[in-house]
Structure formats: structure tokens, C-alpha cells
Protein backbone atom coordinates (compact mmCIF):
# COMPACT_ATOMS: atom_id res chain seq x y z
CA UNK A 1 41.04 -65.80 -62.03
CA UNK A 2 40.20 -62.28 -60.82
CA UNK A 3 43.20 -60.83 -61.84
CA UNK A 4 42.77 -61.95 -64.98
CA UNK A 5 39.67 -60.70 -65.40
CA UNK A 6 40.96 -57.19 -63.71
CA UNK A 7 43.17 -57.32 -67.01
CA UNK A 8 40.60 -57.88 -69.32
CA UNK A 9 38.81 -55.61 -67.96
CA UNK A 10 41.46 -52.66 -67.62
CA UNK A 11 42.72 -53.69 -71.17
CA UNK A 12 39.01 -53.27 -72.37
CA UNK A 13 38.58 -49.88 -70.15
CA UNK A 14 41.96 -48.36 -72.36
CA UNK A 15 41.27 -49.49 -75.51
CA UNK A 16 37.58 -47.39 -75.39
CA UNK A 17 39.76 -44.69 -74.14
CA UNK A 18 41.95 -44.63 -77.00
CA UNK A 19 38.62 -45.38 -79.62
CA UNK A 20 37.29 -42.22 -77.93
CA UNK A 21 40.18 -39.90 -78.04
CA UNK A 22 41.30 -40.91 -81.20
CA UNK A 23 38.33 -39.85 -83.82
CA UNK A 24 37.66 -36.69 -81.30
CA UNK A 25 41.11 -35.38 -81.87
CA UNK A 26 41.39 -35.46 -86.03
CA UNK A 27 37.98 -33.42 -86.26
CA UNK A 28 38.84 -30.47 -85.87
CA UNK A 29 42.18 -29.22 -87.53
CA UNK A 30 43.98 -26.66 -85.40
CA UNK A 31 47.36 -26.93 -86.35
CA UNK A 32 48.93 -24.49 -83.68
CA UNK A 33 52.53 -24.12 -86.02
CA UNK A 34 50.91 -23.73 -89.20
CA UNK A 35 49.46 -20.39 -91.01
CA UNK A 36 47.03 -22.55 -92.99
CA UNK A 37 46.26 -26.01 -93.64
CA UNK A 38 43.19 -28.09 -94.81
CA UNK A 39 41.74 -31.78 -95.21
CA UNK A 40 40.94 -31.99 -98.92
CA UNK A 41 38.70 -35.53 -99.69
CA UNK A 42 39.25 -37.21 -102.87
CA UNK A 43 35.89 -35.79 -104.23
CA UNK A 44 37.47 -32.22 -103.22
CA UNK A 45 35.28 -31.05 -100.23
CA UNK A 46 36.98 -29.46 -97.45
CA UNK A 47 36.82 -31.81 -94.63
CA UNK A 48 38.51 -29.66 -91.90
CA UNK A 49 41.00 -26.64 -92.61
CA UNK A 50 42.73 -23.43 -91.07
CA UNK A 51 42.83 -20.15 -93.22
CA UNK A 52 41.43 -22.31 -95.78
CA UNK A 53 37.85 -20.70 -97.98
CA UNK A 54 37.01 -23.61 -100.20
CA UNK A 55 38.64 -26.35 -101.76
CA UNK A 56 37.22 -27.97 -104.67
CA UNK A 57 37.87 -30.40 -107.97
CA UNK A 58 38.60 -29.07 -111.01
CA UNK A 59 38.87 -32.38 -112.76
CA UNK A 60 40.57 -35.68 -112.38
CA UNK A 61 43.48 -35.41 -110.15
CA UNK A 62 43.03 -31.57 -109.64
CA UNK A 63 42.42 -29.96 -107.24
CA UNK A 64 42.48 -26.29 -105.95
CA UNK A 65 42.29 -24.49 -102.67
CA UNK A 66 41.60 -21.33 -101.82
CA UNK A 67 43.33 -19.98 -99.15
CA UNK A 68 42.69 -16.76 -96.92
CA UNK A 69 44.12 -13.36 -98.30
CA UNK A 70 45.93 -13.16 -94.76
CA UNK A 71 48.33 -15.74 -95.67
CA UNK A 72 50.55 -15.10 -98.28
CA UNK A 73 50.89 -18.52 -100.74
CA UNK A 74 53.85 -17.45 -102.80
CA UNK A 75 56.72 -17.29 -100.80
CA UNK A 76 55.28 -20.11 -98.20
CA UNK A 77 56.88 -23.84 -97.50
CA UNK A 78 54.00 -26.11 -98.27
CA UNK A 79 54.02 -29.51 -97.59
CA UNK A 80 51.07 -31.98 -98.96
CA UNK A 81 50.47 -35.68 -98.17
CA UNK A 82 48.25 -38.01 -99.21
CA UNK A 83 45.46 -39.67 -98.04
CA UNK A 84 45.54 -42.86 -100.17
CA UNK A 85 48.05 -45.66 -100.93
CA UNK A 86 49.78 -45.17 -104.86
CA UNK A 87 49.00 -41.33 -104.95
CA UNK A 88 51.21 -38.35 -105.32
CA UNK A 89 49.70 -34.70 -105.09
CA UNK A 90 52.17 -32.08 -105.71
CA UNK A 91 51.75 -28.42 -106.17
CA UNK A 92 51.22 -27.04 -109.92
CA UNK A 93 50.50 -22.93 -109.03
CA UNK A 94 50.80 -21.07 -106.04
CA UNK A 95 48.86 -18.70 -107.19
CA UNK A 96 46.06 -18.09 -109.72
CA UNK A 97 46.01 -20.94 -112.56
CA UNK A 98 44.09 -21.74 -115.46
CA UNK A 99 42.88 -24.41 -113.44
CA UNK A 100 41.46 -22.41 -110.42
CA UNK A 101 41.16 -18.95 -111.64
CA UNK A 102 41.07 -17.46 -108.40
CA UNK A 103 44.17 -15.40 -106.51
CA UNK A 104 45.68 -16.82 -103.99
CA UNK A 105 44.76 -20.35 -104.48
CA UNK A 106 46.93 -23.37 -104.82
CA UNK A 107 46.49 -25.86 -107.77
CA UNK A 108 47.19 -29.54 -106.80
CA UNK A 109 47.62 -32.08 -109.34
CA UNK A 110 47.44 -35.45 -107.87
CA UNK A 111 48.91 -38.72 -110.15
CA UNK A 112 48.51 -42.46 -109.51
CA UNK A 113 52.31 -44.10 -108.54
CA UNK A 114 51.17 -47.17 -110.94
CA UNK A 115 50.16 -45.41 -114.16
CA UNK A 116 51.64 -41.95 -113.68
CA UNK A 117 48.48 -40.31 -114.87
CA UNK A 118 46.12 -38.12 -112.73
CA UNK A 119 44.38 -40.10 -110.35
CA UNK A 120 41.28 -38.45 -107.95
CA UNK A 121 42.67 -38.84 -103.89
CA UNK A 122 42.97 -36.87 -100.73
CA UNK A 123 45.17 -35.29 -99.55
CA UNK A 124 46.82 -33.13 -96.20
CA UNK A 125 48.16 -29.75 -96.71
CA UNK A 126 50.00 -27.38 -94.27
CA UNK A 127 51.36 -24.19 -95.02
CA UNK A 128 54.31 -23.00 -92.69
């Protein structure tokens, strides 16, 4: 009976562990690798990002973020993933659009899977 409750006990002890680390480890985006990369919410604000000014929405399913003058968007590998289940952001500009009007800013469009039509969701961007 004690050893069972050792278990319980220890299992309890590592599964706070892993609740604590967990949340305490996506909050602030460092991304050691990467030049820039942000946390974009489906609504468009910035939740965490690297080299990153501002992100906003432009509309439904678009997106644009502004990234620091430092880092130079037009030759870079970006990679974006979503946040949600049935969307697909992919990258419209590089550079300034009619969308975000702004240099060095990437224009995301992001489309619902289902319908194919543009579709507000988050999304993960790094830029190598």
C-alpha cells in the first residue's frame, strides 16, 4: 500500500512538473536558429515574436507582419504553420503589398481546407 501511494504520489509530483514547465517555456519566443519569427493570433495581435514590429489583420484571412529592417524578407526561407485545424496560411508578398503597405512586411493569406476561401486563424512563422 505505501508503494503505491509513493507512485501516486511521484506520478502526481511529475505531472505538476511538466504543467509548470510546459506553459513557462512557449511564452517567450526565442528561437536561437531563426533571424525572425512571431506568434500571430487569429484576431492578428502579436502574441510573442523575434525581429518582429507589429503584426496585424488586414481583413478576413489576411494578415501582415512587419518585420525589422535588420532582416532582409526577400531572399529569406520562411516557413508558416498554423495554429488551427482546416487552415492554410501561405505567403502572398514578401515585401510591400497592397494589402500591408508597409516595406519589409510579409502578407499572409490564410484559407479554410473545407471551403477554400479565406478563413481568420493563427498562425507560426520563422524566418531562417
Amino acid at each position: 500500500m505505501l508503494r503505491g501511494i509513493f507512485a501516486g504520489g511521484l506520478a502526481l509530483a511529475a505531472t505538476g512538473l511538466v504543467m509548470t514547465v510546459g506553459p513557462a517555456a512557449h511564452a517567450d519566443l526565442t528561437a536561437p536558429y531563426a533571424r525572425a519569427g512571431a506568434i500571430v493570433d487569429a484576431n492578428g495581435k502579436l502574441g510573442s515574436g523575434k525581429n518582429v514590429l507589429r503584426s496585424w489583420r488586414a481583413g478576413v484571412g489576411r494578415y501582415c507582419v512587419e518585420v525589422a529592417s535588420k532582416v532582409d524578407t526577400s531572399e529569406a526561407l520562411i516557413q508558416i504553420t498554423p495554429r488551427q485545424a482546416l487552415r492554410l496560411p501561405h505567403i502572398v508578398y514578401r515585401s510591400k503589398s497592397a494589402t500591408c503597405h508597409h516595406d519589409n512586411t510579409i502578407s499572409i493569406n490564410v484559407y479554410n481546407t473545407s471551403t477554400g476561401r479565406l478563413a481568420d486563424g493563427g498562425f507560426d512563422l520563422a524566418i531562417a
